[in-house]
N, C-alpha and C. Protein backbone atom coordinates (compact mmCIF):
# COMPACT_ATOMS: atom_id res chain seq x y z
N UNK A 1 -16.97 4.61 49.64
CA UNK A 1 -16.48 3.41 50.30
C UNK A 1 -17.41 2.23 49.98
N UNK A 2 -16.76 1.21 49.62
CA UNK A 2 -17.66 -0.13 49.43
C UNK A 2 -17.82 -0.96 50.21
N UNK A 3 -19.35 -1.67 50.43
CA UNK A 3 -19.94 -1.96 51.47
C UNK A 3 -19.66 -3.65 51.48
N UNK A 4 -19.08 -4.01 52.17
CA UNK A 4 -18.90 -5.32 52.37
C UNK A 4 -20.11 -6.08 53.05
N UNK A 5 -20.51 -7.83 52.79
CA UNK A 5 -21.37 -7.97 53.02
C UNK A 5 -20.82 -9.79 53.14
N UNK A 6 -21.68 -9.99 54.30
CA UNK A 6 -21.44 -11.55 53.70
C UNK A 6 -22.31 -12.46 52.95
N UNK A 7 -21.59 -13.62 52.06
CA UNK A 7 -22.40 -14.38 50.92
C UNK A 7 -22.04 -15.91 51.56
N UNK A 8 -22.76 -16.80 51.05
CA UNK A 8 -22.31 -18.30 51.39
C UNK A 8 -22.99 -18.62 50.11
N UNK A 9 -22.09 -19.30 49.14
CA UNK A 9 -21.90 -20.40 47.82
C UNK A 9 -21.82 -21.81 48.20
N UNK A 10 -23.11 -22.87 47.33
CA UNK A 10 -22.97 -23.96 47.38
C UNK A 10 -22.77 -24.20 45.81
N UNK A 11 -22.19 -24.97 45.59
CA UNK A 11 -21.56 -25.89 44.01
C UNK A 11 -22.08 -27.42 44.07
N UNK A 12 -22.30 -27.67 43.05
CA UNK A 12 -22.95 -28.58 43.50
C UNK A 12 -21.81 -29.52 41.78
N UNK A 13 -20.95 -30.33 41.99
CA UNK A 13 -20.06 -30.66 40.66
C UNK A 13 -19.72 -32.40 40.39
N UNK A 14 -19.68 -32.20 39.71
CA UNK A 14 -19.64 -33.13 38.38
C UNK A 14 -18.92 -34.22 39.09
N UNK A 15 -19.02 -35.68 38.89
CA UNK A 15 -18.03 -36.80 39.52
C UNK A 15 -17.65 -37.72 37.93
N UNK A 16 -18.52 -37.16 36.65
CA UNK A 16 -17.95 -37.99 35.43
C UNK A 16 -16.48 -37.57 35.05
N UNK A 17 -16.00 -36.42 35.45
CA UNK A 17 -14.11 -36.53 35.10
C UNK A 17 -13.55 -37.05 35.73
N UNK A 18 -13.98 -37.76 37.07
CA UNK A 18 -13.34 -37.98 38.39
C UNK A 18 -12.86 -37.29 39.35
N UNK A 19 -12.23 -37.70 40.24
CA UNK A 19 -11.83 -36.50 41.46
C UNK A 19 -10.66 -35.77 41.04
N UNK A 20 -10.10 -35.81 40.27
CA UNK A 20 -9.08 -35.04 39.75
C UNK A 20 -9.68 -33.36 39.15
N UNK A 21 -10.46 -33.87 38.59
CA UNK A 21 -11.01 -32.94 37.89
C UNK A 21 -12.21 -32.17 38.91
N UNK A 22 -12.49 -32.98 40.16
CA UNK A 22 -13.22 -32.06 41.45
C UNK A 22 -12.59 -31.52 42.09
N UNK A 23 -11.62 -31.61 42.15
CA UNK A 23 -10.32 -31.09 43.35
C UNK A 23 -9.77 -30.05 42.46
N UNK A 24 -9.95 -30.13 41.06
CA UNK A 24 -9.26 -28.70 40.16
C UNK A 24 -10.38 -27.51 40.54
N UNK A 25 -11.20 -28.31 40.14
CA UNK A 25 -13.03 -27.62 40.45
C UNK A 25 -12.88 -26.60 41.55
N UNK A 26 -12.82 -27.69 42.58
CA UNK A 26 -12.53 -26.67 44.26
C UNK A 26 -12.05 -26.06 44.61
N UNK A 27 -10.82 -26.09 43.89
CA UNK A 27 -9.47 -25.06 43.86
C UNK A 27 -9.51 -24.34 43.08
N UNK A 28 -9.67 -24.19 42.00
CA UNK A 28 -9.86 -23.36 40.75
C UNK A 28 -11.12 -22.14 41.28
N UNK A 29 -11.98 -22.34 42.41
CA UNK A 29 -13.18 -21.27 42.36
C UNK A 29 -13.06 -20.73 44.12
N UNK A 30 -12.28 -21.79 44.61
CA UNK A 30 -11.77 -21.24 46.10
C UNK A 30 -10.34 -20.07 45.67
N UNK A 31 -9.48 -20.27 44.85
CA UNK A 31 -8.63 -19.30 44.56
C UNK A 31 -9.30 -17.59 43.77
N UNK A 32 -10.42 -18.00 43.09
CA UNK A 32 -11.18 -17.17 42.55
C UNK A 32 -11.53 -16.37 43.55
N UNK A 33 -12.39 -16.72 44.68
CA UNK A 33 -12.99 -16.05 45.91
C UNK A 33 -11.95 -15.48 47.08
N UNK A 34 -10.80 -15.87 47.31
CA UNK A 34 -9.29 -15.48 47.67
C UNK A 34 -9.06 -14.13 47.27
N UNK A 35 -9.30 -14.09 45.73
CA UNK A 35 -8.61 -13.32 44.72
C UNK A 35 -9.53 -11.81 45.06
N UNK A 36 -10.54 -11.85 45.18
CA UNK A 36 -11.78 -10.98 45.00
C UNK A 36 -12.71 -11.26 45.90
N UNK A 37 -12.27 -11.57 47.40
CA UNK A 37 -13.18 -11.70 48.19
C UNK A 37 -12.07 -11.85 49.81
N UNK A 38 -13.01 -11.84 50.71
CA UNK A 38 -12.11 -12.60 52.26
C UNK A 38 -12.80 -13.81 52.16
N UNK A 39 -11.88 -15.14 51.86
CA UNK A 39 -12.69 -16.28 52.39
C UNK A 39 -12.84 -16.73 53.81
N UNK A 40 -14.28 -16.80 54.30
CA UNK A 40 -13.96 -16.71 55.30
C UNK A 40 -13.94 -19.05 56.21
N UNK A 41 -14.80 -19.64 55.44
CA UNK A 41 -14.43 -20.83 55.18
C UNK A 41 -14.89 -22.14 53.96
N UNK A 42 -14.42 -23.25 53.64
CA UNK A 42 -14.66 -23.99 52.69
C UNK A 42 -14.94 -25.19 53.27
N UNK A 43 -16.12 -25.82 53.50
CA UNK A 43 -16.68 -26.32 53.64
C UNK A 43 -16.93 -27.97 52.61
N UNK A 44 -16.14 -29.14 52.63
CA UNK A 44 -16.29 -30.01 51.16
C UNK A 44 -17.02 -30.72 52.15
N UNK A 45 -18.63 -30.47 51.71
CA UNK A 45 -19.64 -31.73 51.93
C UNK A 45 -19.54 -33.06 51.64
N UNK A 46 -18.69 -33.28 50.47
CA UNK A 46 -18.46 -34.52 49.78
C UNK A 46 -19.38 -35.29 48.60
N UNK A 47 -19.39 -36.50 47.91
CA UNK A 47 -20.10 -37.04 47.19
C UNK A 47 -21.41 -37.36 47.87
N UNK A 48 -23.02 -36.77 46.95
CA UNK A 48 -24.22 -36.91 47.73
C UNK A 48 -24.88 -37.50 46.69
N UNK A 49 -25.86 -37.94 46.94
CA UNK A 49 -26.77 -38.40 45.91
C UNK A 49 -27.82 -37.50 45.80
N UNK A 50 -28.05 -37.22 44.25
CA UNK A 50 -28.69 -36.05 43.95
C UNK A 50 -30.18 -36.13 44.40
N UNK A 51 -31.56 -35.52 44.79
CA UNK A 51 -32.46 -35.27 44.80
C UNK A 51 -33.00 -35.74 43.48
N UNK A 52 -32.55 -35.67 42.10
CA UNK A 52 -32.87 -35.58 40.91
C UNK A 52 -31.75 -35.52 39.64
N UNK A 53 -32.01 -36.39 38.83
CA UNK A 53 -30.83 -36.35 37.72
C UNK A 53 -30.70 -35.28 37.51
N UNK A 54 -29.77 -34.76 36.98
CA UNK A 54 -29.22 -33.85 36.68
C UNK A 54 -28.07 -34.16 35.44
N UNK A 55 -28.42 -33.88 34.31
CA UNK A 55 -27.75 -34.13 32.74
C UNK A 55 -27.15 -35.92 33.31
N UNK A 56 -28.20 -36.84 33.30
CA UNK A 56 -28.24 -38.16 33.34
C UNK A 56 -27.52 -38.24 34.59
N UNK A 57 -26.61 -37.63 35.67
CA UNK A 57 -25.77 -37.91 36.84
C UNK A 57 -26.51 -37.98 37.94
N UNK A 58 -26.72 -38.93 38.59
CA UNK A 58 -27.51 -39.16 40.14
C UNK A 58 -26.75 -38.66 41.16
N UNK A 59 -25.30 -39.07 41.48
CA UNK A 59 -24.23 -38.37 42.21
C UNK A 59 -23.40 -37.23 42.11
N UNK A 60 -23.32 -36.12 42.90
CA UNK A 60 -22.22 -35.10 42.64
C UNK A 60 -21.49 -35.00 44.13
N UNK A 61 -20.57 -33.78 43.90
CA UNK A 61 -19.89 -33.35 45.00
C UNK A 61 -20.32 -32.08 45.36
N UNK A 62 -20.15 -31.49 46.66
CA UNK A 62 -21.07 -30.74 47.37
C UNK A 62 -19.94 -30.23 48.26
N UNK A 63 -19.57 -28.46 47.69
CA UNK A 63 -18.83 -27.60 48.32
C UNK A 63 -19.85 -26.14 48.70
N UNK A 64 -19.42 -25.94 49.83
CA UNK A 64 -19.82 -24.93 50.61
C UNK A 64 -19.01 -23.83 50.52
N UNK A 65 -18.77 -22.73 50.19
CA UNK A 65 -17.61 -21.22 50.16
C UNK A 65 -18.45 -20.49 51.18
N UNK A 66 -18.00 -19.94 52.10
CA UNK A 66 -18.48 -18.30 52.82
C UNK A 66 -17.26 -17.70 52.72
N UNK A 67 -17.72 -16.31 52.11
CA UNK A 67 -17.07 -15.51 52.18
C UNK A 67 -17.53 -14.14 52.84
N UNK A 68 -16.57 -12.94 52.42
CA UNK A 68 -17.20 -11.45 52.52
C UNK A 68 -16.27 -10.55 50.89
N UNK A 69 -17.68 -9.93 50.82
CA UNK A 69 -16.94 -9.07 49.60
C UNK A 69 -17.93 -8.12 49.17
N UNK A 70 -17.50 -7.36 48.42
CA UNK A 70 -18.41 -6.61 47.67
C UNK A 70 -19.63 -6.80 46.88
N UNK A 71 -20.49 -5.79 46.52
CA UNK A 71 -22.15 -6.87 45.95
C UNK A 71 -21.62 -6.50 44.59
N UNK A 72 -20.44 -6.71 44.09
CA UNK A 72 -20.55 -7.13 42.29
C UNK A 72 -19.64 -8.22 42.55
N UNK A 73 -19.00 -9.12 43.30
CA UNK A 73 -18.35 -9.94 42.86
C UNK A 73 -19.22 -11.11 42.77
N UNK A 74 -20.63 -11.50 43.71
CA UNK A 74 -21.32 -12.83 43.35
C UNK A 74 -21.44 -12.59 42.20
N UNK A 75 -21.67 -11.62 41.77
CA UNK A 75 -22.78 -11.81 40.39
C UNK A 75 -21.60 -12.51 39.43
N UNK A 76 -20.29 -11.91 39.45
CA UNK A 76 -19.31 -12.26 38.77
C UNK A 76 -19.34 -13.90 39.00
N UNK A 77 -19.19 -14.07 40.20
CA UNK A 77 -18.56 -15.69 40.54
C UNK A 77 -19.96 -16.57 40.45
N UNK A 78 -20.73 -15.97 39.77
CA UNK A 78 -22.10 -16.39 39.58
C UNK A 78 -21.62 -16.78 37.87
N UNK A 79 -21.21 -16.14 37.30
CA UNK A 79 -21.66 -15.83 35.85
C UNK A 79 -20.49 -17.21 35.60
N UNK A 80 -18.99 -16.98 36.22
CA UNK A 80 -17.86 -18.14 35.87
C UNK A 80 -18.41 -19.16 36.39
N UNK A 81 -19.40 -19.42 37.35
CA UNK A 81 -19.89 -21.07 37.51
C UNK A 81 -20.17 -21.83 36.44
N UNK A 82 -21.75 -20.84 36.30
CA UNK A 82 -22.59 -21.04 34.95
C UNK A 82 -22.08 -21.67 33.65
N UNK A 83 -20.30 -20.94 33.43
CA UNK A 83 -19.74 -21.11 32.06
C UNK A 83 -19.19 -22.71 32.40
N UNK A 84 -18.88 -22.93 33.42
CA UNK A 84 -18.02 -23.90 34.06
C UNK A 84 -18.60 -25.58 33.87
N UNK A 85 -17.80 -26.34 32.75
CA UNK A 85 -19.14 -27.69 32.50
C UNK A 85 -18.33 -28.57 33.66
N UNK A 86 -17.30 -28.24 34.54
CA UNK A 86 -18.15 -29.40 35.69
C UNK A 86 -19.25 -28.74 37.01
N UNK A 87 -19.48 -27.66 36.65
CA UNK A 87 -20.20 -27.12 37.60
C UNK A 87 -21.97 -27.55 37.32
N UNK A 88 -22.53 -28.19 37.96
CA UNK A 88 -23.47 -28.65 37.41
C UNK A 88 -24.96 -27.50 37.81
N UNK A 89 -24.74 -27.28 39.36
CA UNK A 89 -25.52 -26.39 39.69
C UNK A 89 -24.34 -25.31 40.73
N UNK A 90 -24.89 -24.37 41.22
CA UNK A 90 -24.59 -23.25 42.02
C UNK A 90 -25.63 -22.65 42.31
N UNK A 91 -25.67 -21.70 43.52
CA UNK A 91 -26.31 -20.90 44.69
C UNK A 91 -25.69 -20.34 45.25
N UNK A 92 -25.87 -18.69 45.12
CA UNK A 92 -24.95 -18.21 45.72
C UNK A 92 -25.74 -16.57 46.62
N UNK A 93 -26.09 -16.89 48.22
CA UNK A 93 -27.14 -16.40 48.76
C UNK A 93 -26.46 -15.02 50.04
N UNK A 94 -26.52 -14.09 49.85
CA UNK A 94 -26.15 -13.04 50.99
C UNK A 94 -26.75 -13.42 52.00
N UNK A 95 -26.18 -13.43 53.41
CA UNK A 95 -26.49 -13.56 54.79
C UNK A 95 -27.21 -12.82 55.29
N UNK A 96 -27.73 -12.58 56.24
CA UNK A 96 -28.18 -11.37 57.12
C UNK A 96 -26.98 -11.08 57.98
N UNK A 97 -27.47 -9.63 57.81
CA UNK A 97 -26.17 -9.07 58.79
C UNK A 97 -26.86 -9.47 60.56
């Protein structure tokens, strides 16, 4: 039997395609976690100003995921961020039970 656990994902994405292309972003990795996870909520922080450039961008957008799932799917929804060029950063941290 597989041990479910809870995770909370922050994204941290891109505002040079525009919001069109953030709202695909959000949806495109909230349907991912749906798919292969219980979401349990989504959280859109909104446009922040970065701590530090980041590939020349001072501003991004700032989504929150909690979910519950199994311990191979972060690693997965870890690896499709990474590939992902509006994803600029990600964090993706198990809870305490």
């Amino acid at each position: 039997m597989a041990v479910i656990s809870s995770y909370e994902a922050v994204f941290v994405i891109s505002l040079k395609r525009g919001e069109e292309a953030v709202a695909e972003t959000v949806k495109k990795f909230s349907d991912l976690i749906e798919k292969h996870a219980t979401m349990e909520s989504v959280d859109e922080w909104g446009k922040r100003r970065l701590a530090y450039p980041i590939n020349k961008e001072t501003d991004a957008y700032y989504v929150l995921y909690n979910f519950k799932s199994e311990a191979a799917f972060p690693a997965e929804l870890d690896r499709k961020a990474r590939i992902a060029d509006t994803v600029l950063r990600s964090m993706i941290v198990k809870k305490d039970a």
